[in-house]
C-alpha atoms as a PDB file:
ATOM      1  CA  UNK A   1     156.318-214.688-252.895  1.00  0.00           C
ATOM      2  CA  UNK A   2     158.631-214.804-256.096  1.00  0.00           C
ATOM      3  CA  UNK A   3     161.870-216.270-256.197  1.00  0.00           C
ATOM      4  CA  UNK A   4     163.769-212.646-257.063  1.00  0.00           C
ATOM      5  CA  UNK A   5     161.457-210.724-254.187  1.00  0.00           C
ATOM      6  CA  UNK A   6     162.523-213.601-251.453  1.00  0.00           C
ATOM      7  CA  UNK A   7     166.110-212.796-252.473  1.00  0.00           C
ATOM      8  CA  UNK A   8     165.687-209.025-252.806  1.00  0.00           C
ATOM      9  CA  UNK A   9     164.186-209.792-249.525  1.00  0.00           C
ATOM     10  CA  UNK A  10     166.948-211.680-247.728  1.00  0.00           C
ATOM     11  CA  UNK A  11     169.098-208.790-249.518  1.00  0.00           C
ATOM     12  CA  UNK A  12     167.481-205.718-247.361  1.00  0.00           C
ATOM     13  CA  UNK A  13     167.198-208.020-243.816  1.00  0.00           C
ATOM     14  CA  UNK A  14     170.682-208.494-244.315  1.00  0.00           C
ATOM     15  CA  UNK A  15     171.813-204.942-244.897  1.00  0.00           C
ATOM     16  CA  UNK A  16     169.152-203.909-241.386  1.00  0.00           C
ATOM     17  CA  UNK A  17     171.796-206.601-239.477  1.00  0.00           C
ATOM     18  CA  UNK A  18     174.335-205.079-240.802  1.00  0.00           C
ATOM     19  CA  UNK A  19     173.831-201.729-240.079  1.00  0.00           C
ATOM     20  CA  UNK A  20     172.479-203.048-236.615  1.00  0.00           C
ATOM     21  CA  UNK A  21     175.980-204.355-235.890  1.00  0.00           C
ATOM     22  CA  UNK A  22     177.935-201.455-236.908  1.00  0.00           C
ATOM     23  CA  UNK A  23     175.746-199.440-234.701  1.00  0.00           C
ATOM     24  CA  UNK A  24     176.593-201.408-231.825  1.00  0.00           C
ATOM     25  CA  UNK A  25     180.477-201.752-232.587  1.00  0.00           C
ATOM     26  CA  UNK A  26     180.691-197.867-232.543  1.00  0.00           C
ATOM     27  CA  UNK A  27     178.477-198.388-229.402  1.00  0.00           C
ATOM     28  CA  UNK A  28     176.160-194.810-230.368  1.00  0.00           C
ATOM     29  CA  UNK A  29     174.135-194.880-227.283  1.00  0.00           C
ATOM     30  CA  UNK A  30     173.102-197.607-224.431  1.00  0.00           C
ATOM     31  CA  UNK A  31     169.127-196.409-225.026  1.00  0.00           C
ATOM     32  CA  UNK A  32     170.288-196.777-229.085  1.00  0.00           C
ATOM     33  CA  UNK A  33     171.675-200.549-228.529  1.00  0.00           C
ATOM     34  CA  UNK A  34     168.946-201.591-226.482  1.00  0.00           C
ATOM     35  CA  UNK A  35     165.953-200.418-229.053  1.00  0.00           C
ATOM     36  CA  UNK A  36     168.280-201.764-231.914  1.00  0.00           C
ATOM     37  CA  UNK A  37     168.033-205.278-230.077  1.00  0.00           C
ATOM     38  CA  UNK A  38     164.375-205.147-229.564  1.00  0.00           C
ATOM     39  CA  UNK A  39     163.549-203.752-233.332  1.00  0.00           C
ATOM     40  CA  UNK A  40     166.075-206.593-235.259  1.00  0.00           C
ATOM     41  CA  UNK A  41     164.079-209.759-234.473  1.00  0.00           C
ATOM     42  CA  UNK A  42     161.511-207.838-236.329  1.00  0.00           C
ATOM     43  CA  UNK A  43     162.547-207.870-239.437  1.00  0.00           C
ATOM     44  CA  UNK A  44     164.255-211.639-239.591  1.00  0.00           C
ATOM     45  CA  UNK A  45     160.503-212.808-238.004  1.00  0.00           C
ATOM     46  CA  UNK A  46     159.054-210.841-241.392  1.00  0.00           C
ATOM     47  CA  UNK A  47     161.375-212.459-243.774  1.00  0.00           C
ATOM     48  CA  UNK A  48     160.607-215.774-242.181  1.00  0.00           C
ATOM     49  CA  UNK A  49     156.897-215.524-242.623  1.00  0.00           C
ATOM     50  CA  UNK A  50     157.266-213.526-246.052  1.00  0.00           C
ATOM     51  CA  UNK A  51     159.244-216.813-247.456  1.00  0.00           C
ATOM     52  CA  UNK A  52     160.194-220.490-247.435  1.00  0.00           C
ATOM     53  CA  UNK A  53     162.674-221.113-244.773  1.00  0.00           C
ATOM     54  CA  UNK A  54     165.806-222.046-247.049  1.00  0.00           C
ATOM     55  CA  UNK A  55     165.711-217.853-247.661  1.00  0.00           C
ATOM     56  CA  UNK A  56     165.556-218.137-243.872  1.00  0.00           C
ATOM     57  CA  UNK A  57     168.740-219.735-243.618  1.00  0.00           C
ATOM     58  CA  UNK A  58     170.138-218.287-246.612  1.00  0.00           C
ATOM     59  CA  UNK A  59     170.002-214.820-244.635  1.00  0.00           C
ATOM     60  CA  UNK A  60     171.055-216.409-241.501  1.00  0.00           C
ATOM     61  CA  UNK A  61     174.223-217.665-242.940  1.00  0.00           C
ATOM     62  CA  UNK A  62     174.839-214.483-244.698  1.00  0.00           C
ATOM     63  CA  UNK A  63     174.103-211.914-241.963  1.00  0.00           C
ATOM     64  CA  UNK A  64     176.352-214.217-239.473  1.00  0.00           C
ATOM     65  CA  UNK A  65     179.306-213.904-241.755  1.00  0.00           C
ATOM     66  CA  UNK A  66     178.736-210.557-242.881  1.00  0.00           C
ATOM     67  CA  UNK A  67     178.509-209.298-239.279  1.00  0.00           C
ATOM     68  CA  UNK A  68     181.339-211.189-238.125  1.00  0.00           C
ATOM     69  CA  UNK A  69     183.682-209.749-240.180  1.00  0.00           C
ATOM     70  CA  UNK A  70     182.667-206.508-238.643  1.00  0.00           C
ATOM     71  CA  UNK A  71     182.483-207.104-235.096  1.00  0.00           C
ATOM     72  CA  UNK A  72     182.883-211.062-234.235  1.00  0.00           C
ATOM     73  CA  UNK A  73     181.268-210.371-230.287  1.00  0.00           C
ATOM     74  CA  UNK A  74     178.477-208.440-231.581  1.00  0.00           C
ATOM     75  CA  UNK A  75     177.666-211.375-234.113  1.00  0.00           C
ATOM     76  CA  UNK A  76     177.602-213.890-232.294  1.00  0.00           C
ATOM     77  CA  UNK A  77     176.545-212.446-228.867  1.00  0.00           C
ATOM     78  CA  UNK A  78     173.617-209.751-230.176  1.00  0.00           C
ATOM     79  CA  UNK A  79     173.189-210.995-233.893  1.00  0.00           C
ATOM     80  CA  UNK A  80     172.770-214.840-233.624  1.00  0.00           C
ATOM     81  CA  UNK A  81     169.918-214.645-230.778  1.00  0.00           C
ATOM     82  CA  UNK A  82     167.887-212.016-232.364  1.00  0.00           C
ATOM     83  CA  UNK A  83     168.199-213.813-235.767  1.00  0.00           C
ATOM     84  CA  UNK A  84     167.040-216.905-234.140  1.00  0.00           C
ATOM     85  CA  UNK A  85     164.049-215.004-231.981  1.00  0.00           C
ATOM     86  CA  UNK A  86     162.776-214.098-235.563  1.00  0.00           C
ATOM     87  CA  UNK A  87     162.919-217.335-237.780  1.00  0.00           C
ATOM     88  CA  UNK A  88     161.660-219.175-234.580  1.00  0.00           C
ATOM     89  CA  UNK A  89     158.808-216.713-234.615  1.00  0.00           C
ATOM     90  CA  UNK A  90     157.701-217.149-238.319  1.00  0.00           C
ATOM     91  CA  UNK A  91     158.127-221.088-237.855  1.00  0.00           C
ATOM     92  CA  UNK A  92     155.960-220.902-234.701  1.00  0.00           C
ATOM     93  CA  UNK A  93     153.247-219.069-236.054  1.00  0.00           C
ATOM     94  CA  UNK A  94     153.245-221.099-239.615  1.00  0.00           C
ATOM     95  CA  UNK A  95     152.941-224.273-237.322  1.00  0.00           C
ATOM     96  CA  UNK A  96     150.123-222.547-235.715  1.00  0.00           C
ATOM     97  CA  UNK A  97     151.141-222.277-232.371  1.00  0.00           C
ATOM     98  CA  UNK A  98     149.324-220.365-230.236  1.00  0.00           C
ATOM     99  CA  UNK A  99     150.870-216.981-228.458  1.00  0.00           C
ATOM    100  CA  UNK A 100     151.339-218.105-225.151  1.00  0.00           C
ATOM    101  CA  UNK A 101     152.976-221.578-226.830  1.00  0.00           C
ATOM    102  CA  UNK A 102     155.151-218.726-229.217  1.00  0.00           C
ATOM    103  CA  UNK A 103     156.370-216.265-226.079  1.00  0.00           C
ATOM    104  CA  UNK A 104     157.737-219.412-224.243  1.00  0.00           C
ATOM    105  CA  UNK A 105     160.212-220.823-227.548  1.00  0.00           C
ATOM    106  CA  UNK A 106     161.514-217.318-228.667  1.00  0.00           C
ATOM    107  CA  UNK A 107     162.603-216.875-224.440  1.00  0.00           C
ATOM    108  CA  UNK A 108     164.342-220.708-224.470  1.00  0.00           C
ATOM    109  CA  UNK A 109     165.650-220.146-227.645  1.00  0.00           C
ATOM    110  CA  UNK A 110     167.555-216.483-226.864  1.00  0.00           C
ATOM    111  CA  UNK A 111     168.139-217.800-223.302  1.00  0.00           C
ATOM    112  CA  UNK A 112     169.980-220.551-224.710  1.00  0.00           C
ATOM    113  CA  UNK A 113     171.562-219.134-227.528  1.00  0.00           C
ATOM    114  CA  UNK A 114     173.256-216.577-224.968  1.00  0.00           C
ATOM    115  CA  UNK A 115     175.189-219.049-223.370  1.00  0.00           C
ATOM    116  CA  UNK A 116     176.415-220.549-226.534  1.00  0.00           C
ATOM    117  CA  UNK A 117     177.252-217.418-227.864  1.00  0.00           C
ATOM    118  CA  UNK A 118     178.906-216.941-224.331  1.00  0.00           C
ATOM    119  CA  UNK A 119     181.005-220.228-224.021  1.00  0.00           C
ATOM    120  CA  UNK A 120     181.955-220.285-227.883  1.00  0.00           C
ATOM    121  CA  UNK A 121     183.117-216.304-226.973  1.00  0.00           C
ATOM    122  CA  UNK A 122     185.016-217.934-224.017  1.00  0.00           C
ATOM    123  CA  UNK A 123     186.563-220.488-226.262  1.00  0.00           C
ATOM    124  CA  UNK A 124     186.871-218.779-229.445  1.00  0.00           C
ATOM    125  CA  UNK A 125     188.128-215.215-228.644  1.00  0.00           C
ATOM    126  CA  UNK A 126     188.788-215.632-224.689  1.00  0.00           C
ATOM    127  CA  UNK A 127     185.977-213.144-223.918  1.00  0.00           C
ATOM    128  CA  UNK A 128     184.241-213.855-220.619  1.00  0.00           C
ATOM    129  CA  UNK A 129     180.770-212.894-221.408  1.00  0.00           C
ATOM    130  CA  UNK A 130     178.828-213.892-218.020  1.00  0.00           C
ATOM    131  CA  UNK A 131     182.066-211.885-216.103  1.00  0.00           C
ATOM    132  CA  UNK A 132     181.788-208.768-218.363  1.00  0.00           C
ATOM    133  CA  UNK A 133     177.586-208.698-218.101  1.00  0.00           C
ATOM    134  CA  UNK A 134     177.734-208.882-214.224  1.00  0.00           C
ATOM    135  CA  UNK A 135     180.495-206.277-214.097  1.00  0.00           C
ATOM    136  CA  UNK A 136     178.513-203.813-216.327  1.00  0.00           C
ATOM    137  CA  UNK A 137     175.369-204.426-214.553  1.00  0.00           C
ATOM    138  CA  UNK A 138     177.216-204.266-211.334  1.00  0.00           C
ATOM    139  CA  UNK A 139     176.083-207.961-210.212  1.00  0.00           C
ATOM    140  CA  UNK A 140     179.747-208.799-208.967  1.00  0.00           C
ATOM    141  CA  UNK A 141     180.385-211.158-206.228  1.00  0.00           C
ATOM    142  CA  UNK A 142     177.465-212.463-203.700  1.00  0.00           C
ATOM    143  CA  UNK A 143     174.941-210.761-205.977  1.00  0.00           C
ATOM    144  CA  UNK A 144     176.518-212.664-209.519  1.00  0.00           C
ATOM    145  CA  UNK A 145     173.803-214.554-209.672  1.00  0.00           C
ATOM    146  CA  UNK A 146     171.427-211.808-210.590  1.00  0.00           C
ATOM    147  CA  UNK A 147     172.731-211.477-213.539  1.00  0.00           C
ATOM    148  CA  UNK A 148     170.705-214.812-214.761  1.00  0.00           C
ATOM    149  CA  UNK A 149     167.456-213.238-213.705  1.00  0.00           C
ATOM    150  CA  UNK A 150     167.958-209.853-215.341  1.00  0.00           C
ATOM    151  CA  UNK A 151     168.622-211.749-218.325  1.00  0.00           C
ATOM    152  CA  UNK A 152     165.502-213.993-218.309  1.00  0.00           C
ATOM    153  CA  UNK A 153     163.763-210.900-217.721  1.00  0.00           C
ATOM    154  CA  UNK A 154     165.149-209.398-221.117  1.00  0.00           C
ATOM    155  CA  UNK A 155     164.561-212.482-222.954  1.00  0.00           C
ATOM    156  CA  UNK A 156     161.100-212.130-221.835  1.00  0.00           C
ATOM    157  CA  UNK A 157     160.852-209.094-222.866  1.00  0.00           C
ATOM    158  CA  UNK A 158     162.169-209.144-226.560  1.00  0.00           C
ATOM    159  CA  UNK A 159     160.094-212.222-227.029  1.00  0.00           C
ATOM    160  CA  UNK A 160     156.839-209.924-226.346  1.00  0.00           C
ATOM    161  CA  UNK A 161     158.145-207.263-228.262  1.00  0.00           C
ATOM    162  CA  UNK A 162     158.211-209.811-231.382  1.00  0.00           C
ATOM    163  CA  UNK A 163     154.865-211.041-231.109  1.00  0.00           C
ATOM    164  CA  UNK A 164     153.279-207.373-230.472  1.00  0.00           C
ATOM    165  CA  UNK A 165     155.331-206.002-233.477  1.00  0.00           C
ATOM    166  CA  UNK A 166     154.164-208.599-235.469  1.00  0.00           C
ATOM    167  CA  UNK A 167     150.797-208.771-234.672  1.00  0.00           C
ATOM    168  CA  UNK A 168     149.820-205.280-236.839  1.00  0.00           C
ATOM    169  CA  UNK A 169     151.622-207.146-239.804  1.00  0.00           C
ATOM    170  CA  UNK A 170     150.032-210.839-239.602  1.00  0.00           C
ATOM    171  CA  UNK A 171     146.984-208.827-240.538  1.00  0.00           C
ATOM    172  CA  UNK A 172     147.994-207.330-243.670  1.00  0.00           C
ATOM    173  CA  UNK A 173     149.482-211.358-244.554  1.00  0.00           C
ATOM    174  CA  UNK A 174     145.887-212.628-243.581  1.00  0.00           C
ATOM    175  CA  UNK A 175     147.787-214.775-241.051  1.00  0.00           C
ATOM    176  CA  UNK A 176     146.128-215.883-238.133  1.00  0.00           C
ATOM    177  CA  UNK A 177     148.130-216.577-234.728  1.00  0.00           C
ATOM    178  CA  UNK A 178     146.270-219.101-232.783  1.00  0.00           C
ATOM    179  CA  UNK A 179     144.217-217.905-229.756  1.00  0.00           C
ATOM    180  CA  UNK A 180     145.681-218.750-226.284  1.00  0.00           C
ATOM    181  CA  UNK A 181     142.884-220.315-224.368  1.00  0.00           C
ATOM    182  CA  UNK A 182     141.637-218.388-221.741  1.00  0.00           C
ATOM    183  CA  UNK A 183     143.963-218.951-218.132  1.00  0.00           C
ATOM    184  CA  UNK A 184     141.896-221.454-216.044  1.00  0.00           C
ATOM    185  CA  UNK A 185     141.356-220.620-211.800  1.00  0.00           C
ATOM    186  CA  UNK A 186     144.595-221.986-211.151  1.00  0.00           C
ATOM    187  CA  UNK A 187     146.192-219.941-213.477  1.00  0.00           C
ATOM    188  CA  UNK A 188     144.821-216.872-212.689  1.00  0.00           C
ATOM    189  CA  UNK A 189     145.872-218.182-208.903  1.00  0.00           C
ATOM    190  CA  UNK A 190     148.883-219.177-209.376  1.00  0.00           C
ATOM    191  CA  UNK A 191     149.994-215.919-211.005  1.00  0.00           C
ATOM    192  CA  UNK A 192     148.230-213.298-208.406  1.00  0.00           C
ATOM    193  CA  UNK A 193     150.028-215.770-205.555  1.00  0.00           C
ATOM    194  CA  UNK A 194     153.385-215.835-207.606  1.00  0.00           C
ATOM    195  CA  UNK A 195     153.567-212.120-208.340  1.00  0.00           C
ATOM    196  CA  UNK A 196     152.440-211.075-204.654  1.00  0.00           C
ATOM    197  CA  UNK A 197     155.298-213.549-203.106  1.00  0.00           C
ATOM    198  CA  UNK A 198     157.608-211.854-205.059  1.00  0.00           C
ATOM    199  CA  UNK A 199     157.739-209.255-203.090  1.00  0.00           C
ATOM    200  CA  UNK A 200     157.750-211.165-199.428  1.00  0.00           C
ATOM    201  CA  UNK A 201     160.954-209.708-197.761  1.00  0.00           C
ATOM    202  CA  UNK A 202     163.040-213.295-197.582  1.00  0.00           C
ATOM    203  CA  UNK A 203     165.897-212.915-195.990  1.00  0.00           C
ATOM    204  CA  UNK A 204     168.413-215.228-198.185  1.00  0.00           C
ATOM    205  CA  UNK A 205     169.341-213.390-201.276  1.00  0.00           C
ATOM    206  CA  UNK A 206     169.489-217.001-203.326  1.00  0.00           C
ATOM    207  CA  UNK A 207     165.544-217.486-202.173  1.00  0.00           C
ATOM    208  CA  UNK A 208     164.604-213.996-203.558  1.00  0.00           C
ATOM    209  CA  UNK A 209     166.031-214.358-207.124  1.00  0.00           C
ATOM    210  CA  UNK A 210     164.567-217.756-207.161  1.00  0.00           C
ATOM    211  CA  UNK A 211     161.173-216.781-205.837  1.00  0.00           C
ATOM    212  CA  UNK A 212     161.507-213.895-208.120  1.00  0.00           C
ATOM    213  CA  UNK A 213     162.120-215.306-211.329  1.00  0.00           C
ATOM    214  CA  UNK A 214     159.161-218.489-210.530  1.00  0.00           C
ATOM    215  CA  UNK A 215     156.765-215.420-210.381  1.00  0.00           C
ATOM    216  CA  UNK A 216     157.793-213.976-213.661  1.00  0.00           C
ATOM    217  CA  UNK A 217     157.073-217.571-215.147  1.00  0.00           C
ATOM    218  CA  UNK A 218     153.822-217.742-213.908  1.00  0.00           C
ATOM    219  CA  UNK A 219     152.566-214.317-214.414  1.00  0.00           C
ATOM    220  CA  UNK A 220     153.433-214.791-218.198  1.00  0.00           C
ATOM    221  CA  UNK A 221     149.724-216.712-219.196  1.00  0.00           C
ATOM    222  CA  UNK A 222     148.261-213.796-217.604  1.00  0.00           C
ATOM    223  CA  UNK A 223     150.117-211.111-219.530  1.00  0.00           C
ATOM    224  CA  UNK A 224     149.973-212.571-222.603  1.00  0.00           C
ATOM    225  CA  UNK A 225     146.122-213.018-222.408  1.00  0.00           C
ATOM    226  CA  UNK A 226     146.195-209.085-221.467  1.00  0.00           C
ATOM    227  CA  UNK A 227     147.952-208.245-224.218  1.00  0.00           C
ATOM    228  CA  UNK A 228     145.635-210.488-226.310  1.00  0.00           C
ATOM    229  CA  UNK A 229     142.380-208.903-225.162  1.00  0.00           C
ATOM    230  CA  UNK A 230     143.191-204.946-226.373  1.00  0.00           C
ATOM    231  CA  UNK A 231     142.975-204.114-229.859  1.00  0.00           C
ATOM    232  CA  UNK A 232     145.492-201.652-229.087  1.00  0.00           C
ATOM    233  CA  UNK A 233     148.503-203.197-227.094  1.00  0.00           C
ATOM    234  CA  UNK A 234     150.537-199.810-227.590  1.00  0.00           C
ATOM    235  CA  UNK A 235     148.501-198.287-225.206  1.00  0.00           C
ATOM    236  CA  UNK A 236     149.381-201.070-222.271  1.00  0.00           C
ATOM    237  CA  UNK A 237     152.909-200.649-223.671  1.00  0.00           C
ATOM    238  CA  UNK A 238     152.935-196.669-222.648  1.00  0.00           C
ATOM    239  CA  UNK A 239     151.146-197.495-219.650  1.00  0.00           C
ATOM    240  CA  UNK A 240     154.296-199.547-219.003  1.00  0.00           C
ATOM    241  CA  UNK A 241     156.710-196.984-219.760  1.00  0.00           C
ATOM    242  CA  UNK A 242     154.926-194.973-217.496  1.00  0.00           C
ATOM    243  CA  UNK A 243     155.354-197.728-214.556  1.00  0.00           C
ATOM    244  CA  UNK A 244     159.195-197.632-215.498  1.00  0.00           C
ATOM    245  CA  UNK A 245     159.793-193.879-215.511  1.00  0.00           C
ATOM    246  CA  UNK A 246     157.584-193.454-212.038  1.00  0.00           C
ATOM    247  CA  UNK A 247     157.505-196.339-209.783  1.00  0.00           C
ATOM    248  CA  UNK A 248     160.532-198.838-211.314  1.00  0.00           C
ATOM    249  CA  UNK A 249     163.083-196.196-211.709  1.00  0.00           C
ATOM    250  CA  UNK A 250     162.533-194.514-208.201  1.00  0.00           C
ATOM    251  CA  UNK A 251     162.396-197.735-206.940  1.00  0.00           C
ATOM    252  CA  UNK A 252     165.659-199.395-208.071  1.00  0.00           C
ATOM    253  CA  UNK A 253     167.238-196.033-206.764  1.00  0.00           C
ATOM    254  CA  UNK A 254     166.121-196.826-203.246  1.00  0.00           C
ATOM    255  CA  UNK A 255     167.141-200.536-203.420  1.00  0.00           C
ATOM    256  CA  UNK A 256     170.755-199.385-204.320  1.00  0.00           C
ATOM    257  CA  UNK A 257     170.882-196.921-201.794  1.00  0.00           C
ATOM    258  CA  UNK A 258     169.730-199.159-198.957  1.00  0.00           C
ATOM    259  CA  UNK A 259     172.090-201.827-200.728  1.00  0.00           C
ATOM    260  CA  UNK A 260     169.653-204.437-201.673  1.00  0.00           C
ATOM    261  CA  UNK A 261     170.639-204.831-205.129  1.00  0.00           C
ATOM    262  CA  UNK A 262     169.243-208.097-205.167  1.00  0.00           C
ATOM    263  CA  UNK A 263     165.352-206.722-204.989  1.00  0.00           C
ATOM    264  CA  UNK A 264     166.383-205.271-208.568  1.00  0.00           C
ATOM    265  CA  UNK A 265     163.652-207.710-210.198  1.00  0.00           C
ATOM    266  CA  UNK A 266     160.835-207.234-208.150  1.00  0.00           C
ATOM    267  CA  UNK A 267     160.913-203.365-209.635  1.00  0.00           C
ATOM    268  CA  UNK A 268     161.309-204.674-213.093  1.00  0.00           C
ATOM    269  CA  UNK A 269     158.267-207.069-212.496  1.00  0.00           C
ATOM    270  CA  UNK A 270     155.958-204.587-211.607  1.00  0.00           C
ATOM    271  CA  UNK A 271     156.114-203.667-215.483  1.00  0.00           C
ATOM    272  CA  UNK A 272     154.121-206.695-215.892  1.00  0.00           C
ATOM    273  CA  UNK A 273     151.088-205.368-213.784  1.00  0.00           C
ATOM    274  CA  UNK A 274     149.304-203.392-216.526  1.00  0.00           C
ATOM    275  CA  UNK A 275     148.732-206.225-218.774  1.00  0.00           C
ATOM    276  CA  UNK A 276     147.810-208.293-215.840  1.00  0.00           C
ATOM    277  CA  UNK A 277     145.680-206.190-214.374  1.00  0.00           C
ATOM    278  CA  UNK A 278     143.790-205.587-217.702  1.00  0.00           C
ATOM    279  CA  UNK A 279     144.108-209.734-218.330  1.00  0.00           C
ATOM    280  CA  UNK A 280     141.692-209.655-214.791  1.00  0.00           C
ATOM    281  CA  UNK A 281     139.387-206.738-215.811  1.00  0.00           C
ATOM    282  CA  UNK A 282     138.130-208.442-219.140  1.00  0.00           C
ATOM    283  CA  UNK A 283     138.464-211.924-217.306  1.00  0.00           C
ATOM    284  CA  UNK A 284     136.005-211.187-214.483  1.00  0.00           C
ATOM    285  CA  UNK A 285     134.407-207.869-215.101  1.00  0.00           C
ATOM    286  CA  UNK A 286     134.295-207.782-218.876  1.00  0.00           C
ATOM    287  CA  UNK A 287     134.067-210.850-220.264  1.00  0.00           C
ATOM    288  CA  UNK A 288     133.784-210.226-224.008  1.00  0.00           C
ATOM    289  CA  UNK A 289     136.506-211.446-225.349  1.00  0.00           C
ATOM    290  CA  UNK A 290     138.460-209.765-228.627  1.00  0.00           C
ATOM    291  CA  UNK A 291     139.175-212.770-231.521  1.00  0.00           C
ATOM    292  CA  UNK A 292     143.137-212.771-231.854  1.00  0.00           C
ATOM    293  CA  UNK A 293     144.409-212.147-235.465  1.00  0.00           C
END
C-alpha cells in the first residue's frame, strides 16, 4: 500500500476510535457499548495488516491522545485494549501464527492491558476500576472475585470475534492464517472432562470460579478448531445467540434467584458448546477437513 493511502488509512481508523469513544462517554446504550467494543479491534487489526507497523503506531499514538482529550477513562480503559487486540492481531497473523497460537495473545494482551489501564486509572485519576466493575456487575463482597472470571470470559470472547471478523477479509488480502493442527486425544479429553467438571456442584465458591475458568482454557483448542472447520462461522455464531437468549439467560435468572451468583460462568460457558460440539462432529464423524484461509 502507498504511502498517502496508509495515512489516509490511519486517518479514517482514527476518526472510527473517535467516534467509538464519544459513543461511550454519552454512554447511548449498554447493548450499543458492548457491540462498539467488539466491532473496534476490527478496524485497528485491518490497518495493521493493510500497512507497515510504524502507521500502526502512528494511529495508536494518535487515537490515544485524540480520545483522551475526550474522555481520559474511556481511552485508556476501552480504547488502549481494543487498539492493542488489533495491531497484535495483524502482527500475529504476518508472523504466521496459527489461530489457536493468535486467540491465546489477543486474550493475554487485553487481559493485561485491563489492569494497567486499571492501576494507571487508580493512580492517575483516582478511579477504582476493579471496585466500580464488581459493583456494576454486582460481584461485591464474597463473590468479588468473579469479577476476574467474567472478564477472562470477555477477553475470550473479543479475541474470537477478531479472528472471525477477519477471516472474510484475509481472503480478499490473499492472506493465509496458519492452520491449527488438529486437537490430539488428550485434547479432545481434556476439554469434554474440563467443560463437564464445570458444572460439578462444589461447594466452596473459590473452587467453582477456579474450576470454572480451567475449563474455559481448555475447551478453547476445541472451539477454535470448530470454528475452523465451517465455511460459514456466522451460522455457529447465531446458533450461539440462540444458546444465550434460551438456555444462558433463563439460566442466570435462576442462579440469582436461588442466590448462587457465583455459577454465573458455567451459563456463559455453555455458549461455547456449539462450536465444540461441531469441533467433535467433523473430528469423529466427518472427518474431511475444510483448508483454513
Amino acid at each position: 500500500m502507498s504511502k498517502t493511502r496508509s495515512i489516509v488509512l490511519c486517518g479514517l481508523t482514527t476518526a472510527a476510535h473517535v467516534i467509538a469513544t464519544l459513543l461511550l462517554r454519552f454512554q447511548v446504550g449498554v447493548g450499543i457499548d458492548i457491540a462498539i467494543l467488539f466491532m473496534v479491534p476490527f478496524f485497528s487489526a485491518m490497518l495493521s495488516l493493510k500497512t507497515d507497523i510504524r502507521y500502526s503506531f502512528i494511529f495508536a499514538v494518535a487515537s490515544l491522545l485524540i480520545c483522551s482529550i475526550i474522555d481520559f477513562n474511556s481511552a485508556l480503559l476501552y480504547i488502549l485494549p481494543t487498539i492493542s487486540v488489533g495491531i497484535a492481531y495483524g502482527l500475529a497473523v504476518k508472523n504466521n501464527l496459527d489461530g489457536t497460537s493468535i486467540v491465546y495473545i489477543l486474550t493475554i494482551v487485553e487481559f493485561g492491558l485491563f489492569f494497567i489501564s486499571a492501576l494507571l486509572l487508580k493512580k492517575i485519576a483516582k478511579f477504582d476500576v476493579i471496585y466500580w466493575m464488581q459493583t456494576i456487575l454486582h460481584f461485591e463482597g464474597s463473590n468479588a472475585y468473579l469479577g476476574l472470571g467474567f472478564l477472562l470470559i470477555y477477553c475470550f470472547a473479543q479475541a474470537f470475534m477478531v479472528h472471525i471478523a477477519t477471516k472474510s477479509s484475509l481472503k480478499k488480502l490473499k492472506i493465509e492464517v496458519k492452520k491449527t493442527d488438529k486437537p490430539s486425544f488428550f485434547i479432545i479429553l481434556i476439554s469434554i472432562i474440563g467443560f463437564i467438571v464445570a458444572f460439578f456442584p462444589f461447594e466452596k465458591e473459590a473452587i467453582i470460579f477456579f474450576i470454572s475458568i480451567l475449563s474455559i482454557i481448555s475447551v478453547i483448542p476445541l472451539v477454535l478448531y470448530g470454528y475452523q472447520q465451517t465455511e460459514k462461522p456466522q451460522i455457529i455464531l447465531m446458533i450461539q445467540v440462540g444458546v444465550f437468549l434460551v438456555i444462558t439467560l433463563p439460566l442466570l435468572k435462576t442462579y440469582e434467584s436461588l442466590d448462587l451468583s457465583y455459577q454465573h460462568i458455567t451459563a456463559y460457558l455453555l455458549l461455547l458448546l456449539p462450536p465444540m460440539g461441531y469441533g467433535l462432529y467433523k473430528l469423529f464423524f466427518n472427518k474431511e477437513e475444510v483448508k483454513v484461509k
